[in-house]
Protein backbone atom coordinates (compact mmCIF):
# COMPACT_ATOMS: atom_id res chain seq x y z
CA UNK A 1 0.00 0.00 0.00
CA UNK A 2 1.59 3.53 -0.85
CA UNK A 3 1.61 5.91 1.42
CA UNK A 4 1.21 9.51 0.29
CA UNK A 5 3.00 12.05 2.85
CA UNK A 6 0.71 14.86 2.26
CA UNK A 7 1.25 18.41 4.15
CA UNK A 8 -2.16 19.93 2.22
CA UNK A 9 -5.72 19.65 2.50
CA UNK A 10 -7.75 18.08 0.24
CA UNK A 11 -11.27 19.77 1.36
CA UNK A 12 -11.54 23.15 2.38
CA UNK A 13 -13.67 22.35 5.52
CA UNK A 14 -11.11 19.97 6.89
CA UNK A 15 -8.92 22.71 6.44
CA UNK A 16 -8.01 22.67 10.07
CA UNK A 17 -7.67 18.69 10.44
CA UNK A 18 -5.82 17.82 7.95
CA UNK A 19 -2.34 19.78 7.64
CA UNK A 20 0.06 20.06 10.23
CA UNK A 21 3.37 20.89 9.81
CA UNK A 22 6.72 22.69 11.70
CA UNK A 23 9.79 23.61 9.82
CA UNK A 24 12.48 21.31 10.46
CA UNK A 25 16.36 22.17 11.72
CA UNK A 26 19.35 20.45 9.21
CA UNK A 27 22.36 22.07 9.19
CA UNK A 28 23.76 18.90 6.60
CA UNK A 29 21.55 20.41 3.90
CA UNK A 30 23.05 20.83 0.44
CA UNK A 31 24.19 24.64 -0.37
CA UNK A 32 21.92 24.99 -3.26
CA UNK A 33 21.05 28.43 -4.62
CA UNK A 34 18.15 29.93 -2.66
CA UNK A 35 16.87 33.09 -5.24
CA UNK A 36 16.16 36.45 -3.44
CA UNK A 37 14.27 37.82 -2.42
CA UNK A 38 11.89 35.40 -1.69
CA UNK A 39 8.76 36.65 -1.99
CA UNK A 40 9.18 38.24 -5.43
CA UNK A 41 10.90 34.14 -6.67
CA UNK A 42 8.70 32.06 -4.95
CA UNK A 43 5.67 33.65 -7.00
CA UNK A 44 3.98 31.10 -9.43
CA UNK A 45 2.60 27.84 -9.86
CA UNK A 46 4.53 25.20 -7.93
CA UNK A 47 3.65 21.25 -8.42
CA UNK A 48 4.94 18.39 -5.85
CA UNK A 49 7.23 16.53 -7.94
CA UNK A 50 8.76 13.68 -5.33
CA UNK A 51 8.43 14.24 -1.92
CA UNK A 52 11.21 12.14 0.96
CA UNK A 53 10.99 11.04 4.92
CA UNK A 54 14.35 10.26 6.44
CA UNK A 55 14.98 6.41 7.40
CA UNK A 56 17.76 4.67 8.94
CA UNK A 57 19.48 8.57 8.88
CA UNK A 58 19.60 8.53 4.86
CA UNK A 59 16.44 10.58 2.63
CA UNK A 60 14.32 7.84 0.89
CA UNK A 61 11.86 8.44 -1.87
CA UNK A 62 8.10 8.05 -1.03
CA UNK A 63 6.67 7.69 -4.16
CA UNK A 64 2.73 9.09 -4.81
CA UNK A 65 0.42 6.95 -6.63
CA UNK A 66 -0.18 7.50 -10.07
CA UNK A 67 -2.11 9.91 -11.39
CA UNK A 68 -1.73 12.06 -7.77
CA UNK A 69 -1.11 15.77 -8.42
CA UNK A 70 -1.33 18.61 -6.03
CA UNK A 71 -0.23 22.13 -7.41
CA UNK A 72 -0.31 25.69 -5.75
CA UNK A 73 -0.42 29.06 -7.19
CA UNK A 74 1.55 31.72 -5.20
CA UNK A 75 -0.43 34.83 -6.29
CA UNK A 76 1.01 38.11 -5.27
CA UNK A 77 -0.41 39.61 -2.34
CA UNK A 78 -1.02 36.69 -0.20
CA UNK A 79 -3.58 34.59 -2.46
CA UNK A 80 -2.90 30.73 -2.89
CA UNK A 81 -4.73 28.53 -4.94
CA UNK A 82 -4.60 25.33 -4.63
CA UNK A 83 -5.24 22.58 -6.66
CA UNK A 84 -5.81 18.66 -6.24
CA UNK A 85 -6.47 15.54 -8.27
CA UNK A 86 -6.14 11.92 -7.63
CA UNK A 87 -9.31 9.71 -7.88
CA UNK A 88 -11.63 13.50 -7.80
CA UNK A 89 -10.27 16.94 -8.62
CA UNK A 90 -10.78 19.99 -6.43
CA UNK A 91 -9.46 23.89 -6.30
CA UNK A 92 -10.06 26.22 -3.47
CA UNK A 93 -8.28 29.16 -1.78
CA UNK A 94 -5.40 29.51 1.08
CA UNK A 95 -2.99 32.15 1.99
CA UNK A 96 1.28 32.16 2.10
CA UNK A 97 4.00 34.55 2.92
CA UNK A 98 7.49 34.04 3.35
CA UNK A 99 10.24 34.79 6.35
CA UNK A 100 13.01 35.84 4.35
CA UNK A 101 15.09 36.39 7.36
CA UNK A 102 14.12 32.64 8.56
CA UNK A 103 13.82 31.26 4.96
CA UNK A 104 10.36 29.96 5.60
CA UNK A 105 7.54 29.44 3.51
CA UNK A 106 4.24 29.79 5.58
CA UNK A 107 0.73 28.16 3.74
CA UNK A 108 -1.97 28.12 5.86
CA UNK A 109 -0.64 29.59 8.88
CA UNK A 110 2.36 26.35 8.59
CA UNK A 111 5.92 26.64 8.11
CA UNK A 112 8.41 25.09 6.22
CA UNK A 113 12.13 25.37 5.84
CA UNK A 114 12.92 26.46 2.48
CA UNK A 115 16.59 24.62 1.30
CA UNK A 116 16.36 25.67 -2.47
CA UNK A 117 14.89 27.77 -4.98
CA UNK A 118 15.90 28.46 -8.46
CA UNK A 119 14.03 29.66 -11.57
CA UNK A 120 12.75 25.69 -11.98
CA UNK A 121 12.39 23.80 -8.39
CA UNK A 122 11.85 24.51 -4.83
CA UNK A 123 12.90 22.14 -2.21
CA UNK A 124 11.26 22.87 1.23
CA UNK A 125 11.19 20.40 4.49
CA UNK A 126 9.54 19.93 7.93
CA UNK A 127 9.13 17.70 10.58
CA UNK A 128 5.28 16.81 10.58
CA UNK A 129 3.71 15.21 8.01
CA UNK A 130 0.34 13.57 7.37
CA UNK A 131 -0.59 9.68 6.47
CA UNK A 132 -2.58 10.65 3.60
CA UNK A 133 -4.17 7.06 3.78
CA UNK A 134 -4.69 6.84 7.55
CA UNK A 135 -4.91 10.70 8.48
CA UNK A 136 -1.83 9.36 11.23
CA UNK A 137 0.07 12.48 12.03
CA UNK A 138 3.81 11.43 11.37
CA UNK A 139 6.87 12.69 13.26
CA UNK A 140 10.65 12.84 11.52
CA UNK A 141 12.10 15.01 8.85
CA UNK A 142 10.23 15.01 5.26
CA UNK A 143 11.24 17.14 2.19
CA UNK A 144 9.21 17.81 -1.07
CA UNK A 145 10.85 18.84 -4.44
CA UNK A 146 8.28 21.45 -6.30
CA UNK A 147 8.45 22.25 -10.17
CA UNK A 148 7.55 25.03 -11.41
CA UNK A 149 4.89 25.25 -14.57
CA UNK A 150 3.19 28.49 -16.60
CA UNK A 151 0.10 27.71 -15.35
CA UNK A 152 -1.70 25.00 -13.38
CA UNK A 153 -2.44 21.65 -15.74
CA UNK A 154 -6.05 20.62 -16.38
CA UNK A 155 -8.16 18.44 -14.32
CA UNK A 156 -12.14 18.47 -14.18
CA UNK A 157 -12.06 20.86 -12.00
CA UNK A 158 -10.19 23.57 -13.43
CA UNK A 159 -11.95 22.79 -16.88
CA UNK A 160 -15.15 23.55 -15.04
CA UNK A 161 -14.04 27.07 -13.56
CA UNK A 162 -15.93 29.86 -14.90
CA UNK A 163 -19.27 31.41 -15.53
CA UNK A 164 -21.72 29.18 -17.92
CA UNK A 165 -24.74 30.55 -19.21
CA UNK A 166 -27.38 28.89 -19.71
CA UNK A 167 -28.45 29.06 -23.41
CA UNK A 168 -30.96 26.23 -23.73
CA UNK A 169 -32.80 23.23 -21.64
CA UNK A 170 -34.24 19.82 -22.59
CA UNK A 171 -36.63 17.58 -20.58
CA UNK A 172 -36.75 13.74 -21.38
CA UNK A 173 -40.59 13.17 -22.88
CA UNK A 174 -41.51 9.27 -24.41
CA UNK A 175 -37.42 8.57 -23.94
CA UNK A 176 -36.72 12.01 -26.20
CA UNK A 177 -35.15 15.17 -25.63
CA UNK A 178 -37.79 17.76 -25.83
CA UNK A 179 -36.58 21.72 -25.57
CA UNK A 180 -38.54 24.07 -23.13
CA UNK A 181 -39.17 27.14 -24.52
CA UNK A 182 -37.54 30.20 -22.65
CA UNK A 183 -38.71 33.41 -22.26
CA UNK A 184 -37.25 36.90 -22.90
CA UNK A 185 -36.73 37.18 -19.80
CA UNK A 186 -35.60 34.20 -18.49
CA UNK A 187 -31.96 33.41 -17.21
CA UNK A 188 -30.18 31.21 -15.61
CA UNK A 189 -25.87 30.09 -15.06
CA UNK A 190 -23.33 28.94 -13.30
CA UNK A 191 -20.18 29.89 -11.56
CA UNK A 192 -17.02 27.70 -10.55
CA UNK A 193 -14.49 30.39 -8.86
CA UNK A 194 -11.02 28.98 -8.23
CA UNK A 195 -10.93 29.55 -4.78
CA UNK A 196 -13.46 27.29 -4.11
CA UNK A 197 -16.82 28.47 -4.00
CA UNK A 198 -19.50 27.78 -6.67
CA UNK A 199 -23.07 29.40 -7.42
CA UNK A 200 -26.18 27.88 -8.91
CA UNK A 201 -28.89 30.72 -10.71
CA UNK A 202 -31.90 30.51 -12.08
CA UNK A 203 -34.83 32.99 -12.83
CA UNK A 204 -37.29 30.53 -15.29
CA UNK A 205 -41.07 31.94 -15.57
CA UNK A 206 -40.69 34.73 -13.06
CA UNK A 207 -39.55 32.02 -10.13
CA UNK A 208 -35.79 32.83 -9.02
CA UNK A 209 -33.52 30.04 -7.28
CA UNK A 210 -29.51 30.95 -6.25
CA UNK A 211 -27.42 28.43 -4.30
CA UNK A 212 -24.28 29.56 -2.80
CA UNK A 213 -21.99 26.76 -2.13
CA UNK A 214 -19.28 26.94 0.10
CA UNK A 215 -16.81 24.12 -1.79
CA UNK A 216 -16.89 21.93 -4.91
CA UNK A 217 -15.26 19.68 -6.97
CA UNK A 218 -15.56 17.32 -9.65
CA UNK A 219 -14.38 13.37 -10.27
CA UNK A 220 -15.39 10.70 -13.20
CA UNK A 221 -18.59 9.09 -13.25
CA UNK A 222 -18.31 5.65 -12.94
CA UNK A 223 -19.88 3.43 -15.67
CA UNK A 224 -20.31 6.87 -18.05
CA UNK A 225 -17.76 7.25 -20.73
CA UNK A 226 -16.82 11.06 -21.06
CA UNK A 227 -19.20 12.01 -18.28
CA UNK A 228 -17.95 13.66 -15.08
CA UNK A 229 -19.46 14.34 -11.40
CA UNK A 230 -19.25 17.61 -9.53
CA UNK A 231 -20.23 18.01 -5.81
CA UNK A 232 -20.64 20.31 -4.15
CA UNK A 233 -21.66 21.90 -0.34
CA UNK A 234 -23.14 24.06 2.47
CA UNK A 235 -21.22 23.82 5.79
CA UNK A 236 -20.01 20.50 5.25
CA UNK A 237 -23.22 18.79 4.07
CA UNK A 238 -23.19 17.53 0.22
CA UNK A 239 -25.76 19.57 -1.68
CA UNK A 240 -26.91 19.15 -5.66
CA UNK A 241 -28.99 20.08 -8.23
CA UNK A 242 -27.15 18.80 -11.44
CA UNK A 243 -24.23 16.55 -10.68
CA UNK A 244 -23.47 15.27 -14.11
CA UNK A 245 -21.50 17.17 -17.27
CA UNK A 246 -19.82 16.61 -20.39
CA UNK A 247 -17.56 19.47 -22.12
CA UNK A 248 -18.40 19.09 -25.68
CA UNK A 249 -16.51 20.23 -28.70
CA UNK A 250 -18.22 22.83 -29.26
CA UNK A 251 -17.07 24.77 -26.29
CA UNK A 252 -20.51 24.41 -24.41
CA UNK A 253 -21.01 22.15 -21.14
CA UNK A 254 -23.93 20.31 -20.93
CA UNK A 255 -25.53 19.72 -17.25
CA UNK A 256 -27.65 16.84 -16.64
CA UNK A 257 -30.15 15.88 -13.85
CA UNK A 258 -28.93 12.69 -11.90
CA UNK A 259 -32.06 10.85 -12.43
CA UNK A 260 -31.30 10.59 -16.03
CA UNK A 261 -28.47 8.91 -15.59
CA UNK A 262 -29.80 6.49 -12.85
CA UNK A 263 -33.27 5.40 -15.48
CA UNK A 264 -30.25 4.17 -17.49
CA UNK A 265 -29.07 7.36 -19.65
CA UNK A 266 -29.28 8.16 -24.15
CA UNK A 267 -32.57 6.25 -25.23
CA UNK A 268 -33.35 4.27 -22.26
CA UNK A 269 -34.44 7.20 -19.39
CA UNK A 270 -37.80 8.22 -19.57
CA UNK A 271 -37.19 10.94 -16.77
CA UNK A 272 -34.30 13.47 -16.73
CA UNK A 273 -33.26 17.38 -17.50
CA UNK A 274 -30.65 18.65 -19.45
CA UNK A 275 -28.82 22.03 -19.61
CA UNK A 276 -26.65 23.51 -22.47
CA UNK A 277 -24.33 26.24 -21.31
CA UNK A 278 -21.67 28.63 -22.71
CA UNK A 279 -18.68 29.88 -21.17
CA UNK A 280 -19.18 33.91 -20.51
């Protein structure tokens, strides 16, 4: 069983209960170039590349599973986003400064020891990690190597981030797509923000409904070719209206009603509503 040594958070909510981490003292460290000052090289999108806990006195590779990424955008003034996929994608929003004196990088109110930094990696340690398996916090010395990239790489998630207008909507009648008319004045979209809130709007026949949700994210849906998931919450508690997308060639993103999907999907559901948006 691999073991990922994760110093992150994969929901926003856990936020709190799932990273802990001290910078750790090691005067043995190689001399590589650190760039300064900090805060104007560390800016930039940063992903872990291999990541090491110290056994028998000698730095050993832990290896993530494949397919694991986890990536963070350093935006100037503060603003981190941070972004996660393994078996589900996710993005929200965090914070980071440096201690240029100290040569710390602080993410979330947690420090780590900064050993390198050039125009292409970052090496940065500490001393508490986190069984990403097990949720086990670990104690010992642990280093990640970071890459830097232009921007940060696609996953469901960030394909999904934006605001989608809604341009037309279907409703499954004798195992057909039917359109419903929509008036003049009749709206509706969708936002995905990066830093991990969403919004669901909708003003059909003079009735208005807006969710506010608090995080989302997105994963495949199992059994559907080219069809991915998004969930997404209020305080913790799972919360959807459509949970089901494809991004289609054209550009557009089409939104489907779970029940559609569960009466068996194309030609077989007699139930089921579909959305066609565009990206704004």
């Amino acid at each position: 069983m691999k073991t990922i040594r994760r110093y992150f958070l994969l929901l926003p909510v856990l936020i709190g209960l799932a990273v802990i981490a001290t910078s750790c003292d090691d005067n043995d460290s190689p001399e590589d170039p650190i760039l300064r000052p900090l805060e104007q090289h560390i800016q930039g999108v940063w992903q872990e590349w291999k990541s090491y806990e110290v056994k028998d006195g000698k730095y050993i590779e832990t290896p993530n599973p494949e397919g694991y990424m986890l990536e963070y955008d350093l935006r100037p003034g503060g603003e981190m986003i941070i972004s996660y996929s393994f078996w589900y994608s996710t993005i929200y929003a965090g914070t980071w400064s440096v201690n240029e004196k100290e040569d710390l990088l602080i993410r979330n109110n947690f420090s780590f020891r900064i050993y390198r930094l050039t125009a292409d990696e970052m090496e940065i340690g500490a001393n508490t990690a986190i069984d990403g398996e097990t949720g086990e916090t670990l104690h010992g010395e642990f280093r990640w190597i970071l890459r830097r990239f232009d921007r940060l790489h696609d996953t469901y998630a960030t394909r999904l981030l934006g605001k989608w207008k809604l341009l037309h909507r279907y409703e499954i009648k004798d195992k057909q797509w039917v359109e419903t008319s929509l008036g003049a004045d009749d709206e509706g979209w969708r936002e995905f923000r990066d830093i991990g809130t969403s919004t669901y709007y909708e003003r059909i026949g003079g009735k208005e409904l807006r969710i506010d949700y608090d995080y989302w994210g997105a994963r495949d849906y199992e059994g559907w070719e080219n069809v991915f998931q998004s969930y997404e919450g209020i305080d913790g508690e799972s919360y959807n209206d459509y949970s089901a997308f494809t991004l289609n060639p054209d550009g557009t993103l089409t939104a489907y009603s779970l029940d559609f999907f569960d009466a068996g999907g194309e030609g077989v559901a007699d139930v089921g509503r579909k959305d066609i948006l565009v990206r704004e």
